[in-house]
PDB file of N, CA and C in Angstrom:
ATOM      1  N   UNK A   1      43.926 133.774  87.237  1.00  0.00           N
ATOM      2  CA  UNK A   1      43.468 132.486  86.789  1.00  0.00           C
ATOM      3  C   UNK A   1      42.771 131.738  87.915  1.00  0.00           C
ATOM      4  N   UNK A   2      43.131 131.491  89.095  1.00  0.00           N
ATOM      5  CA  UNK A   2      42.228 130.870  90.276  1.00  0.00           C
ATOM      6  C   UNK A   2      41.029 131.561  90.203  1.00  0.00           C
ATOM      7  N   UNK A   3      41.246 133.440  90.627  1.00  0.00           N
ATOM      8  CA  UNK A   3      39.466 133.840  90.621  1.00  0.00           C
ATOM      9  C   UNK A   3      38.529 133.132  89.317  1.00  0.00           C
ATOM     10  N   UNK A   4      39.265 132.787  88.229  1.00  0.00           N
ATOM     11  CA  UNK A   4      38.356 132.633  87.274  1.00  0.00           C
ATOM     12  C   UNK A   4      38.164 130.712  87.429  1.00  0.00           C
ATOM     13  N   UNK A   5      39.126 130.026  87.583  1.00  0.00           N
ATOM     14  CA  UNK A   5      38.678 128.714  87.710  1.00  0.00           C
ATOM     15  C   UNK A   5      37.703 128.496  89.446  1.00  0.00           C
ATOM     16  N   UNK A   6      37.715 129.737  90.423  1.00  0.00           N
ATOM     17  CA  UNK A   6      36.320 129.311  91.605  1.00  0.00           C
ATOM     18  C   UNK A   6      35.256 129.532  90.959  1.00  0.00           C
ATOM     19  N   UNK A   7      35.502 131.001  90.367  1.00  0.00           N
ATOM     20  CA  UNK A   7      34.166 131.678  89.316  1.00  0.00           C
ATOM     21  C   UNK A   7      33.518 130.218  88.569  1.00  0.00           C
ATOM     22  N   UNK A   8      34.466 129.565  88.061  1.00  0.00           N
ATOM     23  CA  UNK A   8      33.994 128.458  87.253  1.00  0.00           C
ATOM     24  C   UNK A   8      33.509 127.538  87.678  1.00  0.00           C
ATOM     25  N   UNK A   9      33.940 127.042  88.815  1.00  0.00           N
ATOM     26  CA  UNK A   9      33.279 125.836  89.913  1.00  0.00           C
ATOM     27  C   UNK A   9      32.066 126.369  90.220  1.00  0.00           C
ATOM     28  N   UNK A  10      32.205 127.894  90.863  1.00  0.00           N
ATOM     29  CA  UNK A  10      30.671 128.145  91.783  1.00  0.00           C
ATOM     30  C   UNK A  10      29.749 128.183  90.671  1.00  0.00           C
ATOM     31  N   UNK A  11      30.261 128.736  89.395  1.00  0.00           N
ATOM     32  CA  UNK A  11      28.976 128.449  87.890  1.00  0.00           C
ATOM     33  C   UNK A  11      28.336 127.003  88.215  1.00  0.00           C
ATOM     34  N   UNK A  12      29.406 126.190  87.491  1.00  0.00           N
ATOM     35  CA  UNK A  12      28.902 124.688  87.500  1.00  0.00           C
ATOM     36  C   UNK A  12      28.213 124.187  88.710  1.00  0.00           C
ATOM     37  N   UNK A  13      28.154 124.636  89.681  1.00  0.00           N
ATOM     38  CA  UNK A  13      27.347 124.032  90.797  1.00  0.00           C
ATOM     39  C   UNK A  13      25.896 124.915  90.456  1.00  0.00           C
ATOM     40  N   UNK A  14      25.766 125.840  89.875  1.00  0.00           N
ATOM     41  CA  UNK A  14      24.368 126.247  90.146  1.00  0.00           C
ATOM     42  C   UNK A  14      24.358 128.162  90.722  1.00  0.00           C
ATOM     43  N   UNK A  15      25.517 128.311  91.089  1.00  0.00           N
ATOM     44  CA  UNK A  15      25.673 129.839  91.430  1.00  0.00           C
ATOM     45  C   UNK A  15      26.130 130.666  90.808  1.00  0.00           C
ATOM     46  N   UNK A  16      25.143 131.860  90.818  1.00  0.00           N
ATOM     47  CA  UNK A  16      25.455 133.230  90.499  1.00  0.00           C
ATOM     48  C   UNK A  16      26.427 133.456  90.758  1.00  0.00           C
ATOM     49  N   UNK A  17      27.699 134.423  89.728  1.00  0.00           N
ATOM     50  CA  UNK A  17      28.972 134.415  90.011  1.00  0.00           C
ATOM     51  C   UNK A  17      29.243 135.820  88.962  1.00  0.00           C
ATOM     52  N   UNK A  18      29.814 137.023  89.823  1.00  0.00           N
ATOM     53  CA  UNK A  18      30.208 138.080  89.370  1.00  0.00           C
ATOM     54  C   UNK A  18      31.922 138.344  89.577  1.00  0.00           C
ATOM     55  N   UNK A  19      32.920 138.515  88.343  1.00  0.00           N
ATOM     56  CA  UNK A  19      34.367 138.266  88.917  1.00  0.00           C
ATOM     57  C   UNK A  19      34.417 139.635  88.723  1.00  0.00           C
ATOM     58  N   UNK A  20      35.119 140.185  89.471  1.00  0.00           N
ATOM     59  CA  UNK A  20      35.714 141.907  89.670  1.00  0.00           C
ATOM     60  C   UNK A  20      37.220 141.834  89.558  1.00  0.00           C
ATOM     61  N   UNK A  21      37.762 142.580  88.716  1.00  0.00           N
ATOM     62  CA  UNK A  21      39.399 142.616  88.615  1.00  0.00           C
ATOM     63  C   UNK A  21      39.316 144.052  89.001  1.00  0.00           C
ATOM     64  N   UNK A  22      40.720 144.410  90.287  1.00  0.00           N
ATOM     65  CA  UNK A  22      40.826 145.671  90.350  1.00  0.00           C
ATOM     66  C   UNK A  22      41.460 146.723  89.203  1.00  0.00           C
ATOM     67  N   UNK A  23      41.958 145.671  88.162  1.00  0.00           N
ATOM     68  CA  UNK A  23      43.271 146.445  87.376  1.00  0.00           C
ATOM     69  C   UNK A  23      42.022 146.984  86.020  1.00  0.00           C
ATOM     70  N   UNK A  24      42.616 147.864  85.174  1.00  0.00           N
ATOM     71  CA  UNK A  24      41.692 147.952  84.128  1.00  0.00           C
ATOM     72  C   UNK A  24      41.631 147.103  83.330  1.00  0.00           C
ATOM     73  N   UNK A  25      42.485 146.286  83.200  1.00  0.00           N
ATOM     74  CA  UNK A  25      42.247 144.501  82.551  1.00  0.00           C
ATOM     75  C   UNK A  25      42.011 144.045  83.104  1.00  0.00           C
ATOM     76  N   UNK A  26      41.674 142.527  82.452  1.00  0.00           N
ATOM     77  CA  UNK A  26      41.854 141.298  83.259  1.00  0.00           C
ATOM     78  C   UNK A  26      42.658 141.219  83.160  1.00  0.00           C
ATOM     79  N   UNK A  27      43.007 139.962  83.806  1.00  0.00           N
ATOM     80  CA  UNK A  27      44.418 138.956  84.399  1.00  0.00           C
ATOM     81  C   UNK A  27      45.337 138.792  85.103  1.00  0.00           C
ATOM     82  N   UNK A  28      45.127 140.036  86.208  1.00  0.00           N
ATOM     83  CA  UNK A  28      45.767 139.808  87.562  1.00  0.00           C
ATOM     84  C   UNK A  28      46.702 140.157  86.920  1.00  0.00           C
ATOM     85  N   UNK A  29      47.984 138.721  87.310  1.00  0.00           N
ATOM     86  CA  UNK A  29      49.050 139.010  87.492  1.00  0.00           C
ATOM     87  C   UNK A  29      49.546 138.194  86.361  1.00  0.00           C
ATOM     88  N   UNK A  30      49.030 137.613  85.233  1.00  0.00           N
ATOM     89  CA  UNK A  30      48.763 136.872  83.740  1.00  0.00           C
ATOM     90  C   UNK A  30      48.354 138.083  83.279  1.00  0.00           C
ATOM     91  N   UNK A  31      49.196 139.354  82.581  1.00  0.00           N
ATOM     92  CA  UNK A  31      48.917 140.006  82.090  1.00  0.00           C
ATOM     93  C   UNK A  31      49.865 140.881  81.459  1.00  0.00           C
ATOM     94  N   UNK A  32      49.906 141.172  79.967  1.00  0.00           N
ATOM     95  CA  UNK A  32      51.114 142.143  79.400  1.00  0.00           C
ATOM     96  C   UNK A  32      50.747 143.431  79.408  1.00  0.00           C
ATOM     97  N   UNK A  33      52.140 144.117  79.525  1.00  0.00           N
ATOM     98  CA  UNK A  33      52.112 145.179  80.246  1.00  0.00           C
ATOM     99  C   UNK A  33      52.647 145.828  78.559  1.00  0.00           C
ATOM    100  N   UNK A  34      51.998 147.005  78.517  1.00  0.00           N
ATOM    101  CA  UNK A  34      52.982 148.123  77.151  1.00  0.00           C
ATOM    102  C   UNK A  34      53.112 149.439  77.665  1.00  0.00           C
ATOM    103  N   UNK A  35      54.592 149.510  77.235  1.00  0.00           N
ATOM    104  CA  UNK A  35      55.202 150.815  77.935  1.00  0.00           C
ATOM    105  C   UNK A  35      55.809 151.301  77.057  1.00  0.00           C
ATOM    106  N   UNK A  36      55.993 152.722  75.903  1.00  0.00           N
ATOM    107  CA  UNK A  36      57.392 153.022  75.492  1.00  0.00           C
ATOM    108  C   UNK A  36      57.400 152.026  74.250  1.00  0.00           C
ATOM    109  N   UNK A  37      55.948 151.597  73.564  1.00  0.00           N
ATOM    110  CA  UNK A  37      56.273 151.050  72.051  1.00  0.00           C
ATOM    111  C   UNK A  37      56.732 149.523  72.465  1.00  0.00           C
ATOM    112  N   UNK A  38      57.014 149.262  73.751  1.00  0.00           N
ATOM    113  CA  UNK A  38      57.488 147.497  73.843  1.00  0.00           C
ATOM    114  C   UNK A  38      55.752 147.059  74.394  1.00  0.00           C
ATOM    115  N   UNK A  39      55.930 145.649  74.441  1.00  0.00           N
ATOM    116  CA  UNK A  39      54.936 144.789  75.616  1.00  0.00           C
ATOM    117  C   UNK A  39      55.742 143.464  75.961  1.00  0.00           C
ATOM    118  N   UNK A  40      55.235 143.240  77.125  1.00  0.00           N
ATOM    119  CA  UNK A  40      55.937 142.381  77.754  1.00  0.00           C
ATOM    120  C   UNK A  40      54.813 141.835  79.165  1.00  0.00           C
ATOM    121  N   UNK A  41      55.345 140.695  79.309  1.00  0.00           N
ATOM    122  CA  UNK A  41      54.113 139.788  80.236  1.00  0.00           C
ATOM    123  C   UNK A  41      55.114 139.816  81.301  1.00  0.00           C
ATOM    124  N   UNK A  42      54.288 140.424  82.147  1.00  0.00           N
ATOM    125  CA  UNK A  42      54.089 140.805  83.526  1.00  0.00           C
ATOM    126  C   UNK A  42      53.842 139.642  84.229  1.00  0.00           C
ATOM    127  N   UNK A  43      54.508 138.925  85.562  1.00  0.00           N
ATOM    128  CA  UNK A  43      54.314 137.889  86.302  1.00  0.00           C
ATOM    129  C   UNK A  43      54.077 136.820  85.758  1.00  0.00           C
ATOM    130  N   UNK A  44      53.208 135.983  85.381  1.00  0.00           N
ATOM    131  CA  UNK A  44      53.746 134.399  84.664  1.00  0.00           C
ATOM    132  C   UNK A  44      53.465 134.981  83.839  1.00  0.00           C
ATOM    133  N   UNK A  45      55.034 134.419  83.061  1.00  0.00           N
ATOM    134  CA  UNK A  45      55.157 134.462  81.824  1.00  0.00           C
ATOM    135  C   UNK A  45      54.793 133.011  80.752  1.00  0.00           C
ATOM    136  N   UNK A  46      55.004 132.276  81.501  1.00  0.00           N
ATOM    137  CA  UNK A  46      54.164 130.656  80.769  1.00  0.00           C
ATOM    138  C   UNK A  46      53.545 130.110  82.140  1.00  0.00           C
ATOM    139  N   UNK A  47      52.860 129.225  81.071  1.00  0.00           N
ATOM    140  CA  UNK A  47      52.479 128.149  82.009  1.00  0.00           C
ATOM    141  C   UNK A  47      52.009 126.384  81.881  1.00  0.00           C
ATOM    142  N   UNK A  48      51.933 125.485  82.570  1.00  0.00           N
ATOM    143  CA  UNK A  48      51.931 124.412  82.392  1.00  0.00           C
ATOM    144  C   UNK A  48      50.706 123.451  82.433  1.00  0.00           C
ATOM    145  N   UNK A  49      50.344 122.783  81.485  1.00  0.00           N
ATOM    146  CA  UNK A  49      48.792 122.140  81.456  1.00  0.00           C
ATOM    147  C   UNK A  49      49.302 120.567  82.065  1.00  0.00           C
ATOM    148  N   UNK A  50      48.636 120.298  83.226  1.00  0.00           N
ATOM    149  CA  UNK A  50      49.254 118.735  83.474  1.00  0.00           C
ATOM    150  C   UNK A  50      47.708 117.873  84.146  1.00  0.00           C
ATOM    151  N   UNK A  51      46.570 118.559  84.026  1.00  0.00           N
ATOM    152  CA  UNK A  51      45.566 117.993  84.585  1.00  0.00           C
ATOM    153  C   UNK A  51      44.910 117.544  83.216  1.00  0.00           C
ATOM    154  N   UNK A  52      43.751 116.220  83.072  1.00  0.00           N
ATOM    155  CA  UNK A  52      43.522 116.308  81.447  1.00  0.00           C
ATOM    156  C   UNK A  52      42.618 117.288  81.233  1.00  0.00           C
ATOM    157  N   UNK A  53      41.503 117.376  81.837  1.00  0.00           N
ATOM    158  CA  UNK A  53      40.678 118.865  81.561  1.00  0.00           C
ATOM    159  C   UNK A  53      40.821 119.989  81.257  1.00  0.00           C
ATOM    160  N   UNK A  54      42.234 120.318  82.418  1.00  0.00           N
ATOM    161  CA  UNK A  54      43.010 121.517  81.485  1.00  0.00           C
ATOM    162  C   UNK A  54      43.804 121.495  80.426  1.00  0.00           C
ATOM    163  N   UNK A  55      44.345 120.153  80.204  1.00  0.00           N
ATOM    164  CA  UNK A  55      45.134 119.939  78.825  1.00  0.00           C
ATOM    165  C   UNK A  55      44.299 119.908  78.208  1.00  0.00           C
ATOM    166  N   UNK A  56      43.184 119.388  78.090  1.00  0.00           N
ATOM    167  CA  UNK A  56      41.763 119.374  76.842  1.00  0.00           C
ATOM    168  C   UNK A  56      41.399 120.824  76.572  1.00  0.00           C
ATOM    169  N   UNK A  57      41.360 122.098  77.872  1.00  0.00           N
ATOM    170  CA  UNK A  57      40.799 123.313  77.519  1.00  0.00           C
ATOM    171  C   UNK A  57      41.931 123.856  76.602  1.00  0.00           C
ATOM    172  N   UNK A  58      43.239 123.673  76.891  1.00  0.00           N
ATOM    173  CA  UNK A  58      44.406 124.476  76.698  1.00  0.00           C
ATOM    174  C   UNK A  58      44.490 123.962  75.164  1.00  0.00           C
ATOM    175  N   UNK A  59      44.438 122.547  74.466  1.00  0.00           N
ATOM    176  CA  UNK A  59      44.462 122.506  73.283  1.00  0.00           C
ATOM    177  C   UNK A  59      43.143 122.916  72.201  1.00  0.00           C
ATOM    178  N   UNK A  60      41.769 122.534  73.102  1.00  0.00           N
ATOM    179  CA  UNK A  60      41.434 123.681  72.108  1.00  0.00           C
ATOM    180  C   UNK A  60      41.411 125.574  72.064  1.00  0.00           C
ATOM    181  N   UNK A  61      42.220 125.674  72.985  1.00  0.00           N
ATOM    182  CA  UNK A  61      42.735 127.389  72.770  1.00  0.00           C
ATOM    183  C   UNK A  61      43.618 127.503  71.535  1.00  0.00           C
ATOM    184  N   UNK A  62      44.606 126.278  71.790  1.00  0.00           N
ATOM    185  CA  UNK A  62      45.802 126.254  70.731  1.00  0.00           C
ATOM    186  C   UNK A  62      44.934 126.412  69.155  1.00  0.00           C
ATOM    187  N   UNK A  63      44.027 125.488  69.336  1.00  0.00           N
ATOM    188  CA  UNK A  63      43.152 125.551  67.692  1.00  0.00           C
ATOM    189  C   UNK A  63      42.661 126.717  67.103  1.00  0.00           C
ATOM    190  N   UNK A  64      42.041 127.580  68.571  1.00  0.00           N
ATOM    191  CA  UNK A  64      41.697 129.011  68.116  1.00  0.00           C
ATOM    192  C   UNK A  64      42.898 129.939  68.142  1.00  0.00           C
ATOM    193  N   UNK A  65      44.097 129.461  68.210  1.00  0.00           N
ATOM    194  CA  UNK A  65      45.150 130.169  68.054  1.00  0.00           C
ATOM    195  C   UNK A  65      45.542 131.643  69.447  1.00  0.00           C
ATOM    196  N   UNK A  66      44.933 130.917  70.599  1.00  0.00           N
ATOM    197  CA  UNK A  66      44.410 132.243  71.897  1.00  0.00           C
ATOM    198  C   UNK A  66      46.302 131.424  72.352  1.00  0.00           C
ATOM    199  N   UNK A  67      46.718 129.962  72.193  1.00  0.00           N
ATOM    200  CA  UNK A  67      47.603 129.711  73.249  1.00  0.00           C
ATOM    201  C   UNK A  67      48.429 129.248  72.297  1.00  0.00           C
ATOM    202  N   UNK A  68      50.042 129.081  72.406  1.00  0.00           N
ATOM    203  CA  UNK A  68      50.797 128.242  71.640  1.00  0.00           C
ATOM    204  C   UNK A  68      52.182 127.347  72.655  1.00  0.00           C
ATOM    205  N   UNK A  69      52.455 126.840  71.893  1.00  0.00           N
ATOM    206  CA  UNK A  69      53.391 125.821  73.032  1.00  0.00           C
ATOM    207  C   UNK A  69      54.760 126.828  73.009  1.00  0.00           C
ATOM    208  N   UNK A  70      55.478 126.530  74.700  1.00  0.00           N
ATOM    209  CA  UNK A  70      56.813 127.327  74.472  1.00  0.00           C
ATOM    210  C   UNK A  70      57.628 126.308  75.139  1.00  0.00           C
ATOM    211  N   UNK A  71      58.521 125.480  74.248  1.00  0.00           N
ATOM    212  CA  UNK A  71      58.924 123.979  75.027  1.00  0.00           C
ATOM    213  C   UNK A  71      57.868 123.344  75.114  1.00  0.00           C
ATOM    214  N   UNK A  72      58.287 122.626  76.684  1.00  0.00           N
ATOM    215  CA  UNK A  72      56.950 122.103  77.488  1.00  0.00           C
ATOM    216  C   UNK A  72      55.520 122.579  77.993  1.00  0.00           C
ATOM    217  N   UNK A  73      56.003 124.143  78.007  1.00  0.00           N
ATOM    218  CA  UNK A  73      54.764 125.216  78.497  1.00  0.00           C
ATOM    219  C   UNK A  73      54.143 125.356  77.533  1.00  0.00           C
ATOM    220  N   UNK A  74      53.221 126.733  77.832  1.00  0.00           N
ATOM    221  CA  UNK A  74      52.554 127.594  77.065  1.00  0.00           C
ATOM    222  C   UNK A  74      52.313 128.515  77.206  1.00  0.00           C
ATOM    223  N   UNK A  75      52.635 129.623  76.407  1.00  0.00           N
ATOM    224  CA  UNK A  75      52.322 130.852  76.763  1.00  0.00           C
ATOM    225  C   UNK A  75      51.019 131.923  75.923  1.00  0.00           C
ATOM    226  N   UNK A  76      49.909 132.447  76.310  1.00  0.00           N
ATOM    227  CA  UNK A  76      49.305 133.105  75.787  1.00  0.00           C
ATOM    228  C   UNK A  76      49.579 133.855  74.362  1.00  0.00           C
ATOM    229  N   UNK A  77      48.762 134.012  73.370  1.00  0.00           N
ATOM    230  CA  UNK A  77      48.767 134.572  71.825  1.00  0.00           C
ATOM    231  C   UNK A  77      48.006 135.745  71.860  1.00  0.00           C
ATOM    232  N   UNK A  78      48.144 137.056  71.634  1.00  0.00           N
ATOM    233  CA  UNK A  78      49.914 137.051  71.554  1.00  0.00           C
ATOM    234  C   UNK A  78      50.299 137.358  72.654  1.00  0.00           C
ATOM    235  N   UNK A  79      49.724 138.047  73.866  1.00  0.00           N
ATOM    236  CA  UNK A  79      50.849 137.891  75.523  1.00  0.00           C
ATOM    237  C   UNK A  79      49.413 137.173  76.277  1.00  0.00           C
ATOM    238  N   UNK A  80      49.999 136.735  77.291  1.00  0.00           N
ATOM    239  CA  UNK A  80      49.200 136.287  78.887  1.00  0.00           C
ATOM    240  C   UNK A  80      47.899 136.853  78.876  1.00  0.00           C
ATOM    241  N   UNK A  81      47.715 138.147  78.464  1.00  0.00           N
ATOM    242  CA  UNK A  81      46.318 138.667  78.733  1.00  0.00           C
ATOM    243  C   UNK A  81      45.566 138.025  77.916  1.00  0.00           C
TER     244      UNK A  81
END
């Protein structure tokens, strides 16, 4: 999530911006893992919107149904990836 919110800054300023993930997904370490018929999210498992920009991006994810609330958090639909 950081490589992709600099990726996002150096956009908005005006720069060319190529993101490379080493894994065969995205999402670093925001990412579910399937092993053996289960899946399960690998390293954050939720997370917390407390800036308004990101609370503004994060609810319209919720609308497209990509994020849903868990408590206070949120966790990716249907895992992190």
């Amino acid at each position: 999530m950081a490589g992709l919110a600099a990726a996002r800054r150096l956009s908005d300023a005006g720069r060319l911006v190529t993101v490379f993930d080493k894994s065969r997904g995205l999402g670093g370490r925001m990412a579910t893992r399937r092993a053996g018929g289960f899946r399960f999210d690998h390293g954050a498992q939720y997370f917390t919107a407390r800036g308004p920009r990101f609370v503004a991006l994060v609810e319209s994810l919720m609308v497209g149904g990509l994020v849903a609330r868990w408590g206070e958090d949120h966790v990716g639909v249907p895992g992190m990836s």
